[in-house]
PDB file of N, CA and C in Angstrom:
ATOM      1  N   UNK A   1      41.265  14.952  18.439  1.00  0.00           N
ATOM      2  CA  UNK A   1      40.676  13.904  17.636  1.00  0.00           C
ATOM      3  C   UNK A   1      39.232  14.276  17.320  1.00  0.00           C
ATOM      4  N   UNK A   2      38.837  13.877  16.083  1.00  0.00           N
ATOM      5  CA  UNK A   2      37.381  14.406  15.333  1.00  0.00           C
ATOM      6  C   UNK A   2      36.710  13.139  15.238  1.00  0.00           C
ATOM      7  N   UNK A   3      35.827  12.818  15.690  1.00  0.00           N
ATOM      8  CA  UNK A   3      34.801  12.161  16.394  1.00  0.00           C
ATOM      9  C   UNK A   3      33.231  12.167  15.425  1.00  0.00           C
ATOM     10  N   UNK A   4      33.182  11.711  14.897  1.00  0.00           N
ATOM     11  CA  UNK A   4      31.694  11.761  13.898  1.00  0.00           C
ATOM     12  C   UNK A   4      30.562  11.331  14.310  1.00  0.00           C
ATOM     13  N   UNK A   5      29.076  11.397  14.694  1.00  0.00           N
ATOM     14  CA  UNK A   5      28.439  11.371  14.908  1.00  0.00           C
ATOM     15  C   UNK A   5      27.470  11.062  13.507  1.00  0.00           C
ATOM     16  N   UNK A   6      26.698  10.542  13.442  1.00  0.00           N
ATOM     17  CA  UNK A   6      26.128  10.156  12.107  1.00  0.00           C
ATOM     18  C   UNK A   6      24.252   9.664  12.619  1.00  0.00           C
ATOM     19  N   UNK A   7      23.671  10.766  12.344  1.00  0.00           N
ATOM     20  CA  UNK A   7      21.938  10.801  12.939  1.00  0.00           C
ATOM     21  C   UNK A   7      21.433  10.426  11.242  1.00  0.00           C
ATOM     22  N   UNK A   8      20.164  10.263  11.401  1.00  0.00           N
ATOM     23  CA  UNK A   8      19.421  10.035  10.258  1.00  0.00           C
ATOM     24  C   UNK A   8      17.957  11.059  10.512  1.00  0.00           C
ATOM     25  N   UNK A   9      17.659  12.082  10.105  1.00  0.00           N
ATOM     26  CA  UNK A   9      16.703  13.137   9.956  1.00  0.00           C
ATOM     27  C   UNK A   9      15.376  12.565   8.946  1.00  0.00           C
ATOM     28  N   UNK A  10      14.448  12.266   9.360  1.00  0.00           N
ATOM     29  CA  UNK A  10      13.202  11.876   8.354  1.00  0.00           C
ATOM     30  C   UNK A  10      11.962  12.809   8.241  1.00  0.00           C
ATOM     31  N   UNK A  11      11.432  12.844   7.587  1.00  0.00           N
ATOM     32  CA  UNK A  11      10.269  13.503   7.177  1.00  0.00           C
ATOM     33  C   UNK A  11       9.240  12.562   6.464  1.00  0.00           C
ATOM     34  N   UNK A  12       8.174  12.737   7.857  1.00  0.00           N
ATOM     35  CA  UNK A  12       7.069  11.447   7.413  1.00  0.00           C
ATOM     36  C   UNK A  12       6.102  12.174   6.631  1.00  0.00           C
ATOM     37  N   UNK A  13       5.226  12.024   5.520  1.00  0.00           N
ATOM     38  CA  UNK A  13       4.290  12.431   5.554  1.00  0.00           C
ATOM     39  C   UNK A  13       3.145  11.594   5.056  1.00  0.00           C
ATOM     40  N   UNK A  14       1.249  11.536   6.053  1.00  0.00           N
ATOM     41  CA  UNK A  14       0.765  10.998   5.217  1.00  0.00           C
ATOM     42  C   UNK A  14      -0.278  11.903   5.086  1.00  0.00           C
ATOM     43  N   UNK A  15      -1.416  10.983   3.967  1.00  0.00           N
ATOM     44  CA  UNK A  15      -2.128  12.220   3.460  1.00  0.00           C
ATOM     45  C   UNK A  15      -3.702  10.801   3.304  1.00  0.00           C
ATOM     46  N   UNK A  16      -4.606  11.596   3.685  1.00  0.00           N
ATOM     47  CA  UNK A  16      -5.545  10.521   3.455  1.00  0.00           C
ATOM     48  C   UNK A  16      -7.026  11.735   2.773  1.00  0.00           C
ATOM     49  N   UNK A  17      -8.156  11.512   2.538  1.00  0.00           N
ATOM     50  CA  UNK A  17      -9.372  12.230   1.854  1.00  0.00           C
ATOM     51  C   UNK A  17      -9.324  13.732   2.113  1.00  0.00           C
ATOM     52  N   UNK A  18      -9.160  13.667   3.772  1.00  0.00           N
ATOM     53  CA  UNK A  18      -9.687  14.450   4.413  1.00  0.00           C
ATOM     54  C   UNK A  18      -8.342  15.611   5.648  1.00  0.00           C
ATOM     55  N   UNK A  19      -7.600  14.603   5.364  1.00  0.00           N
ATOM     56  CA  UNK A  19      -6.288  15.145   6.994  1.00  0.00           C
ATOM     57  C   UNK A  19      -5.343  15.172   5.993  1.00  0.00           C
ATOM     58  N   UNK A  20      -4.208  15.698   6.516  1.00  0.00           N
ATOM     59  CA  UNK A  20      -2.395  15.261   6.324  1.00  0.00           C
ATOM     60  C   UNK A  20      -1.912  15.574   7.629  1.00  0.00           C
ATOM     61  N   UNK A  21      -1.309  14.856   7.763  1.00  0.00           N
ATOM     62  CA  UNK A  21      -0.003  14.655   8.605  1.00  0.00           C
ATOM     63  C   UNK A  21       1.355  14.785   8.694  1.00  0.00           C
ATOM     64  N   UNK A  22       1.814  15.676   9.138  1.00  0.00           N
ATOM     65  CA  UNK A  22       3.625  15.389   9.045  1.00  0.00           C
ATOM     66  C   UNK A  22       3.997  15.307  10.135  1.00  0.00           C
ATOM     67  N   UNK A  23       5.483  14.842  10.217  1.00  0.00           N
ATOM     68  CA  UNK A  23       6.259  14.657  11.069  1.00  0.00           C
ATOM     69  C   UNK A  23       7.746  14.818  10.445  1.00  0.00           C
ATOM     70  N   UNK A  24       8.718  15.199  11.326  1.00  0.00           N
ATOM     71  CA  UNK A  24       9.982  15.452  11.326  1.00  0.00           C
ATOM     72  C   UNK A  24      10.485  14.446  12.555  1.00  0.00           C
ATOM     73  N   UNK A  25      11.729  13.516  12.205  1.00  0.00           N
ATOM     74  CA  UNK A  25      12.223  12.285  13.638  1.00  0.00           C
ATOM     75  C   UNK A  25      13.422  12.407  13.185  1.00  0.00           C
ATOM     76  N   UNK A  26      14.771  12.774  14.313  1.00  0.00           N
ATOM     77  CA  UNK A  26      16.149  12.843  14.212  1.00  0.00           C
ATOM     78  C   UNK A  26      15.954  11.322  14.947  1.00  0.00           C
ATOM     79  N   UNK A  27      17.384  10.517  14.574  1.00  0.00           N
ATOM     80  CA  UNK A  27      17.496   9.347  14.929  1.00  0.00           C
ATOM     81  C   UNK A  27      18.164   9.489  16.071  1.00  0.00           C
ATOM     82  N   UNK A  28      19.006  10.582  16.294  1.00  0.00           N
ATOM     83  CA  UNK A  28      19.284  10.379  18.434  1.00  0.00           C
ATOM     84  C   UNK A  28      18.703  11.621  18.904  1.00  0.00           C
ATOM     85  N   UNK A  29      17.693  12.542  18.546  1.00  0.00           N
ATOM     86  CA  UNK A  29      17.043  13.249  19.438  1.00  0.00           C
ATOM     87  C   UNK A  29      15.074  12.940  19.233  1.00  0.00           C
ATOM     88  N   UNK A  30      14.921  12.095  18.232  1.00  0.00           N
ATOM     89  CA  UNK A  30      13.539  11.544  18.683  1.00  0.00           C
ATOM     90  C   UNK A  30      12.563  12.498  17.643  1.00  0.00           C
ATOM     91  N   UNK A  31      11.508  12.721  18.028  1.00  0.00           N
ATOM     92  CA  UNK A  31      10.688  13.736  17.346  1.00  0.00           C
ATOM     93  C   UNK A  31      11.143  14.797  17.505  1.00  0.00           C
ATOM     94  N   UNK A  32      11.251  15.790  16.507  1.00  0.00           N
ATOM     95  CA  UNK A  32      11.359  16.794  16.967  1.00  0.00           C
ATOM     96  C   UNK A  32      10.179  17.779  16.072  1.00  0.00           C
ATOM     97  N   UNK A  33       8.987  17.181  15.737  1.00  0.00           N
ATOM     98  CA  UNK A  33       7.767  18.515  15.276  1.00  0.00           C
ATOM     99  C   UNK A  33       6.693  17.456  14.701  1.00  0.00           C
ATOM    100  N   UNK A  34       5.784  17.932  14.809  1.00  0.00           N
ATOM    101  CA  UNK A  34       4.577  17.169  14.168  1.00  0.00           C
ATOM    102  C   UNK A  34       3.561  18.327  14.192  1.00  0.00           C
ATOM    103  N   UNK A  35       2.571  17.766  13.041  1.00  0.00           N
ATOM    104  CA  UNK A  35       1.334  18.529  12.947  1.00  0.00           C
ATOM    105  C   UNK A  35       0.254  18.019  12.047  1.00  0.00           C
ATOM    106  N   UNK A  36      -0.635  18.125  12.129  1.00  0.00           N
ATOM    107  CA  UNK A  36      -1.583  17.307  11.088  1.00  0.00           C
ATOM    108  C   UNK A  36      -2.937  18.490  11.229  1.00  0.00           C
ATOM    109  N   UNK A  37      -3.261  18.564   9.966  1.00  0.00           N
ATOM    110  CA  UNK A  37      -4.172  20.010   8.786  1.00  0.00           C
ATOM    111  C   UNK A  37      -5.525  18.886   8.442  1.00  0.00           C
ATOM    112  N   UNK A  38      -6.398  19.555   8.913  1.00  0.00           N
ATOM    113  CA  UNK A  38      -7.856  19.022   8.432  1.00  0.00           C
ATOM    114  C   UNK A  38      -8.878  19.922   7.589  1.00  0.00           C
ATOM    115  N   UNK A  39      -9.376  19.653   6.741  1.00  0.00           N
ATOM    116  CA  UNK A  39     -10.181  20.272   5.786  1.00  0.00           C
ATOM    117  C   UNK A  39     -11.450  20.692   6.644  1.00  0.00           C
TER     118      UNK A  39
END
Protein backbone atom coordinates (compact mmCIF):
# COMPACT_ATOMS: atom_id res chain seq x y z
CA UNK A 1 0.00 0.00 0.00
CA UNK A 2 1.26 3.67 -1.15
CA UNK A 3 0.90 5.99 1.56
CA UNK A 4 1.26 9.86 0.61
CA UNK A 5 2.75 12.21 2.61
CA UNK A 6 1.97 15.81 1.55
CA UNK A 7 4.71 18.72 3.21
CA UNK A 8 4.43 22.30 2.10
CA UNK A 9 8.19 23.78 1.22
CA UNK A 10 8.28 27.82 1.54
CA UNK A 11 10.65 30.33 0.69
CA UNK A 12 10.49 33.50 2.81
CA UNK A 13 12.05 36.39 1.65
CA UNK A 14 12.39 39.91 3.10
CA UNK A 15 14.22 42.78 1.94
CA UNK A 16 14.39 46.13 3.77
CA UNK A 17 17.11 49.56 2.80
CA UNK A 18 19.88 47.97 3.98
CA UNK A 19 19.65 43.72 4.77
CA UNK A 20 17.74 40.76 2.99
CA UNK A 21 16.81 37.88 4.44
CA UNK A 22 15.87 34.43 3.37
CA UNK A 23 14.64 31.51 4.60
CA UNK A 24 13.65 28.05 3.31
CA UNK A 25 10.66 26.04 6.03
CA UNK A 26 9.48 22.34 5.06
CA UNK A 27 6.15 21.91 6.89
CA UNK A 28 7.23 18.48 8.78
CA UNK A 29 10.96 19.02 8.95
CA UNK A 30 10.94 22.80 10.18
CA UNK A 31 13.69 25.15 8.90
CA UNK A 32 15.82 23.87 6.96
CA UNK A 33 18.41 27.14 5.84
CA UNK A 34 18.44 30.71 6.51
CA UNK A 35 20.71 33.59 5.84
CA UNK A 36 20.49 37.25 5.75
CA UNK A 37 23.26 39.68 3.35
CA UNK A 38 24.04 43.21 4.63
CA UNK A 39 25.37 46.01 2.55
Amino acid sequence: MFQSKNSLTILGIETSCDETATAVIDSSKGLIAHSIFSQ
